[in-house]
Protein backbone atom coordinates (compact mmCIF):
# COMPACT_ATOMS: atom_id res chain seq x y z
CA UNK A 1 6.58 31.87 -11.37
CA UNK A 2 4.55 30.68 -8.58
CA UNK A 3 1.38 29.16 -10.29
CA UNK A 4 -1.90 31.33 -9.70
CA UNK A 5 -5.13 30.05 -7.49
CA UNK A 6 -7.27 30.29 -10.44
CA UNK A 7 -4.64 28.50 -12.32
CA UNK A 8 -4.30 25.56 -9.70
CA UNK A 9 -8.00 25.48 -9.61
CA UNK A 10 -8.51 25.05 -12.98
CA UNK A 11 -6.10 22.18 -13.68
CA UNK A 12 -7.25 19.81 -10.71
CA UNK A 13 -10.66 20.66 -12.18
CA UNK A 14 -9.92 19.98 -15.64
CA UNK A 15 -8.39 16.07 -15.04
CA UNK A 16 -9.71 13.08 -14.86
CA UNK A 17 -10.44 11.53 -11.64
CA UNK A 18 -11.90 7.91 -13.07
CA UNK A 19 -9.88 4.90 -11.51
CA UNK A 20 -8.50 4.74 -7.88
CA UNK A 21 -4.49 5.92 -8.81
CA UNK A 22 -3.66 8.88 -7.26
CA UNK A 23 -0.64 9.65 -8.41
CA UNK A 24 -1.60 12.81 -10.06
CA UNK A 25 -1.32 14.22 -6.46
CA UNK A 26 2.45 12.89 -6.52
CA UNK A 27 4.85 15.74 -5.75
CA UNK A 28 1.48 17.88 -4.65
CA UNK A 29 -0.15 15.98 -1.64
CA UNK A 30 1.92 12.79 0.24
CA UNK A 31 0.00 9.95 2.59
CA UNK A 32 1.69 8.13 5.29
CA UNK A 33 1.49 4.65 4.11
CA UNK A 34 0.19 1.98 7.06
CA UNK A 35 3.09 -0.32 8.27
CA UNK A 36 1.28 -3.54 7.15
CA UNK A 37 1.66 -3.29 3.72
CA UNK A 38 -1.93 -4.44 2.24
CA UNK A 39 -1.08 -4.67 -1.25
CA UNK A 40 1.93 -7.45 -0.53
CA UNK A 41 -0.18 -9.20 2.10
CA UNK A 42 -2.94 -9.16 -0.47
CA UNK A 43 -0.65 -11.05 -3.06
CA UNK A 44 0.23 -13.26 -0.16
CA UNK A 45 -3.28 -14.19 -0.09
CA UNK A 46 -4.24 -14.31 -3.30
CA UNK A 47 -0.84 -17.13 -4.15
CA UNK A 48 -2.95 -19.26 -1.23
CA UNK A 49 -6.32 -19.83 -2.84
CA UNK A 50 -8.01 -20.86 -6.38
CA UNK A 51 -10.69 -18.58 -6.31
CA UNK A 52 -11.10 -15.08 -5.03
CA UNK A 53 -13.59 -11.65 -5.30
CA UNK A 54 -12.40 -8.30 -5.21
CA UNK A 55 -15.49 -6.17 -4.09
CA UNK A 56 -15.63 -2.39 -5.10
CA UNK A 57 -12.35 -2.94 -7.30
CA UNK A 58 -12.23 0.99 -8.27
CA UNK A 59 -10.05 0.70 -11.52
CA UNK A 60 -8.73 -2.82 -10.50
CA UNK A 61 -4.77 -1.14 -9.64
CA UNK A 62 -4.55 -2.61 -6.33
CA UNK A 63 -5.51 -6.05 -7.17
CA UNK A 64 -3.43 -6.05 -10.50
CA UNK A 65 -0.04 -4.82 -8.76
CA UNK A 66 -1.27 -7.56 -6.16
CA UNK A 67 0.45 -10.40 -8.49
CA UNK A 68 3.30 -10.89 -11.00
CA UNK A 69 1.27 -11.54 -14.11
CA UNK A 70 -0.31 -14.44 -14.89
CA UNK A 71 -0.55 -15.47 -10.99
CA UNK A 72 -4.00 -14.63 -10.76
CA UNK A 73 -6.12 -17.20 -8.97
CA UNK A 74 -7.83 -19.64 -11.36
CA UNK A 75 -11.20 -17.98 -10.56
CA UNK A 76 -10.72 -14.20 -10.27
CA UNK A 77 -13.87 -12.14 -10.47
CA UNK A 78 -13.72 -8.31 -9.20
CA UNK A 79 -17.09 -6.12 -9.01
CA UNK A 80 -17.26 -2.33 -9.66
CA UNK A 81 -20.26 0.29 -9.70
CA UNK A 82 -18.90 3.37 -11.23
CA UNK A 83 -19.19 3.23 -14.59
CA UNK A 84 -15.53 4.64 -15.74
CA UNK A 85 -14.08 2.45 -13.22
CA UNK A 86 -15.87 -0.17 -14.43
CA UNK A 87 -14.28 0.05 -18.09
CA UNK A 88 -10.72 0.95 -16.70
CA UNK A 89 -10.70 -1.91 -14.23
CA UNK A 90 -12.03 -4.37 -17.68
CA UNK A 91 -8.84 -2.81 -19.70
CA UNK A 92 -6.49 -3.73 -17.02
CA UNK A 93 -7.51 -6.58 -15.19
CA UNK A 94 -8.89 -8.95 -18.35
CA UNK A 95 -5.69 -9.76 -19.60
CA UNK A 96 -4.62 -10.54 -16.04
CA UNK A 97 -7.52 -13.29 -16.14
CA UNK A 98 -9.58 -11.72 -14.11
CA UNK A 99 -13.38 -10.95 -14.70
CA UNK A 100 -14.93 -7.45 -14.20
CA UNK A 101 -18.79 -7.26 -12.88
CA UNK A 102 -20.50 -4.70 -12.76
CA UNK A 103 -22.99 -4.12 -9.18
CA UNK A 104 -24.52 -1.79 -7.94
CA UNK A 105 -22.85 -2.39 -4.28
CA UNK A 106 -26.20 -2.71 -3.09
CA UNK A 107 -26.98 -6.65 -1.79
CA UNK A 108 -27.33 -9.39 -2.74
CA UNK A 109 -23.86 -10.28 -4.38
CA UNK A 110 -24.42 -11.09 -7.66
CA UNK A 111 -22.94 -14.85 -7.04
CA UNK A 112 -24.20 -17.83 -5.48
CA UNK A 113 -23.53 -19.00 -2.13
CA UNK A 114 -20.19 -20.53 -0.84
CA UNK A 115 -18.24 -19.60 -4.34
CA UNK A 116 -14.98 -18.04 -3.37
CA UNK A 117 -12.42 -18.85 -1.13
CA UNK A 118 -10.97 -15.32 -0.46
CA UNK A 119 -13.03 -12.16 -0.71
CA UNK A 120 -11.00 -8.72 -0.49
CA UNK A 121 -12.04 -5.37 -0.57
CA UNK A 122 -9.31 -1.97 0.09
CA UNK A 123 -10.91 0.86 0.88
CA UNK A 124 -14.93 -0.33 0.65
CA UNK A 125 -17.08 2.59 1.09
CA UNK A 126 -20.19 -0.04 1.90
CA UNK A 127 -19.88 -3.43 3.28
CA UNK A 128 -22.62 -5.97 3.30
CA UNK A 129 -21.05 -8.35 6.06
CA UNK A 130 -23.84 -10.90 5.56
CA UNK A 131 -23.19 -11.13 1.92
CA UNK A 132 -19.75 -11.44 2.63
CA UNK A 133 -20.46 -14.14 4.81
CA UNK A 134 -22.80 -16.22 2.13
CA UNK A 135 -20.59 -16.16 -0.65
CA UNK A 136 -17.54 -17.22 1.35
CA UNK A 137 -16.50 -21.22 1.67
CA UNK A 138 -16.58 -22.50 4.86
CA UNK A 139 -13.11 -21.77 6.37
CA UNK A 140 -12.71 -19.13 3.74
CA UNK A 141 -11.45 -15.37 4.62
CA UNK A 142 -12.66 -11.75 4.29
CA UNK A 143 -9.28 -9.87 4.44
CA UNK A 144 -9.84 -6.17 3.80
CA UNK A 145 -8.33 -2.33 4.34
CA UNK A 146 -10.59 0.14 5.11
CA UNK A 147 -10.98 3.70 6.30
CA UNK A 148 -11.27 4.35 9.49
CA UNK A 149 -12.83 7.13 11.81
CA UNK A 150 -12.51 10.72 11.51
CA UNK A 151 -10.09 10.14 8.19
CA UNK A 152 -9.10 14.00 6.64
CA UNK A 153 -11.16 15.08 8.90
CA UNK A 154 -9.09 18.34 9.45
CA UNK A 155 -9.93 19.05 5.50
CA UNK A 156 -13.92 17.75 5.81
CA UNK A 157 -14.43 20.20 8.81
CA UNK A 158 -12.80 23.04 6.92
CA UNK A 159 -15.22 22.69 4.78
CA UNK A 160 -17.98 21.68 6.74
CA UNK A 161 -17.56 22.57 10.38
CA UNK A 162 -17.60 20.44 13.33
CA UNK A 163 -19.06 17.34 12.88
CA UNK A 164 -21.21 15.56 15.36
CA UNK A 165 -19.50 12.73 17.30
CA UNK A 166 -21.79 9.56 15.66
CA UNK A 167 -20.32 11.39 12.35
CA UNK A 168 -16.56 11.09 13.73
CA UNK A 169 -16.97 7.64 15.71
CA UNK A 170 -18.35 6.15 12.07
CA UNK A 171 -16.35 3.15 10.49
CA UNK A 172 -14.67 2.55 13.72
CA UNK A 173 -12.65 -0.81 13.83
CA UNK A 174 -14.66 -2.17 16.89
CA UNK A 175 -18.15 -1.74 15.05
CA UNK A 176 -16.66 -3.55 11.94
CA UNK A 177 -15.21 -6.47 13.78
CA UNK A 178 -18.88 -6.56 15.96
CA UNK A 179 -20.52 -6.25 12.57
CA UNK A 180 -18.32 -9.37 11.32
CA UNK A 181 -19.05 -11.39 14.00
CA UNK A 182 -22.65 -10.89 13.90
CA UNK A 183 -22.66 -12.54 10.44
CA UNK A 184 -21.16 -15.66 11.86
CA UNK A 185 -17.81 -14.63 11.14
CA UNK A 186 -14.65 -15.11 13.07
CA UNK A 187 -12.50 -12.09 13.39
CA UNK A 188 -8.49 -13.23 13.55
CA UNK A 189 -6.87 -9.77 12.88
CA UNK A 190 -7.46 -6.09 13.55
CA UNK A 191 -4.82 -3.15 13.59
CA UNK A 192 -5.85 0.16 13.12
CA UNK A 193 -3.13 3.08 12.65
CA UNK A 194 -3.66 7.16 12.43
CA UNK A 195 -1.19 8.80 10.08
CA UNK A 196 0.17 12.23 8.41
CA UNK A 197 -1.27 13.62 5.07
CA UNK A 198 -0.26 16.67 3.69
CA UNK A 199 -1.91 18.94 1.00
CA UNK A 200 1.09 21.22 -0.58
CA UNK A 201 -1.57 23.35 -2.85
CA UNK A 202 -4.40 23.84 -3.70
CA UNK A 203 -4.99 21.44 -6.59
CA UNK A 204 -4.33 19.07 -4.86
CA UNK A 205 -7.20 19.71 -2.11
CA UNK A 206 -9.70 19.86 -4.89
CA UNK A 207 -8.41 16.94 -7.09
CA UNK A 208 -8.71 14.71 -3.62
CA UNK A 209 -12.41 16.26 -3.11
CA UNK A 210 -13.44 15.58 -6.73
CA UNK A 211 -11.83 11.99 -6.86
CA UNK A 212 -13.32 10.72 -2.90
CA UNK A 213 -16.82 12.16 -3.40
CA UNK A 214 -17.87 10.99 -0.18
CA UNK A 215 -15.32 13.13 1.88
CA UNK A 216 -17.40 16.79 1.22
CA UNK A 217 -20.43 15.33 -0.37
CA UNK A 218 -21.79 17.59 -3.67
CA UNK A 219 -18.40 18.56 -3.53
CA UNK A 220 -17.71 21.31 -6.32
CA UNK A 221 -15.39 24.42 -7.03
CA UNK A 222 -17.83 27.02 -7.67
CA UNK A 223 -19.79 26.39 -4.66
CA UNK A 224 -16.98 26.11 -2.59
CA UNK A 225 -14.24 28.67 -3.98
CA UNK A 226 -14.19 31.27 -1.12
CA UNK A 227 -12.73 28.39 1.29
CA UNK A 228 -10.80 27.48 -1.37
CA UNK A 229 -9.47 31.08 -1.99
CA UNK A 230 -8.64 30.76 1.30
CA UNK A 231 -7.16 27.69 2.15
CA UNK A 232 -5.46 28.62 -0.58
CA UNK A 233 -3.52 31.72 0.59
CA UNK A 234 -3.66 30.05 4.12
CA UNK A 235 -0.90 27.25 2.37
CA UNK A 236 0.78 30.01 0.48
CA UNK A 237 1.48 31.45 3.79
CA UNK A 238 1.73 28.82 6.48
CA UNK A 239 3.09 25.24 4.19
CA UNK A 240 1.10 22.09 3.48
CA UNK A 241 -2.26 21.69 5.22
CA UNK A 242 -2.06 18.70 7.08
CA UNK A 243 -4.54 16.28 8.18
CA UNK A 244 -4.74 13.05 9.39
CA UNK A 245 -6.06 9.57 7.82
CA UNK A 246 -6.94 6.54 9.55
CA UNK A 247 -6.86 3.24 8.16
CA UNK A 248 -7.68 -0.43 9.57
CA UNK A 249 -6.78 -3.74 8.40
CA UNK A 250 -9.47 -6.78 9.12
CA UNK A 251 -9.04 -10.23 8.59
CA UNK A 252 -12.40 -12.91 9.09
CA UNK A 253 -12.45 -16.19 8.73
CA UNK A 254 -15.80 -18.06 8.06
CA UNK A 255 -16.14 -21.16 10.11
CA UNK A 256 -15.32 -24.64 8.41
């Protein structure tokens, strides 16, 4: 039997969303992976250096499947605002020899000036480039994924409507690499690709919604559930709702 809207609903409402694994969504939603690979080029990274800060960590899975265990850098320290990220991210990334802080993600950086060699960040949703900047080494690197412009934007419009163009054009690759070079920061890589995702029900649009708050902000279902009602039967009828993500890779190097 083909499960029920309210039914759908009601389960992507019910679980948890702490963390930053999606693979709740697996078999319900997919995401066109970018070509570069972060996570490997991460551990590339990571085998380079002795110490290292992973800003905005979310539950700490990226930087954890970064590494075989025990490869850590010496000095691993990874900083994380939301509170149940914050514990999740302690449980897996302590053992690992890595340290969990928790910051607001408002500046300054709770460390002191030149301390780590590498500081890495996937998916930021802030980044203080000047506090990046401060806390590097000299000839130390800022090596980062991020979202780009107009990401989902198919799904935030539903929702929304059209969005003004200084709303689309936001996080765009150029700005970031002007923004890095502003804080005296040398920017030696910069890709940007746009790629498929697909929502195959409903769940899955409002487990995404709840879990990346910033995407509809005050995102919930019973403010929302006409469009959902209808999005819903619009999938029922038509297939997966597909949008389209963009993502960017940056790499900066601090003078030495």
């Amino acid at each position: 039997m083909t499960p029920t809207f309210e039914h759908l609903v009601s389960e992507a409402e019910s679980v948890s969303v702490e963390g930053w694994d999606f693979s709740w969504l697996d078999g319900r939603a997919s995401e066109q992976r970018p070509s570069w690979g972060y996570q490997r080029l991460l551990g590339e990274r990571l085998g380079r250096v002795r110490s290292a800060l992973d800003i905005q960590t979310g539950g700490g899975e990226v930087l954890a499947g970064a590494v075989p265990a025990g490869q850590l850098p010496p000095l691993m320290v990874a900083t994380e605002s939301w509170p149940p990220n914050i514990d999740k991210a302690t449980r897996l990334l302590h053992p690992l020899g890595a340290v969990v802080v928790a910051d607001a993600d408002e500046p300054p950086l709770p460390f002191g000036d030149e301390a780590f060699e590498l500081v890495v960040s996937r998916h930021p949703v802030t980044i203080w480039w000047d506090e990046i900047a401060r806390v590097l080494r000299p000839g130390g690197t800022y090596f980062s994924q991020q979202v780009g412009p107009s990401s989902v934007f198919e799904l935030v419009e539903y929702f929304l409507g059209p969005q003004p163009e200084e709303v689309r054009r936001g996080r765009h690759p150029d700005d970031a690499a002007a923004d890095a070079a502003k804080a005296g920061l040398e920017v030696v890589d910069l890709r940007s690709e746009r790629l498929r995702t697909e929502f195959h029900d409903i769940g899955a649009v409002v487990y995404f919604l709840r879990k990346v708050i910033w995407m509809v902000p005050g995102f919930t279902v019973g403010h929302y559930r006409d469009r959902l009602r209808e999005l819903h039967e619009r999938i029922e009828q038509e297939g997966p709702f597909v949008a389209h993500t963009t993502r960017f890779l940056i790499e900066a190097r601090k003078p030495g």
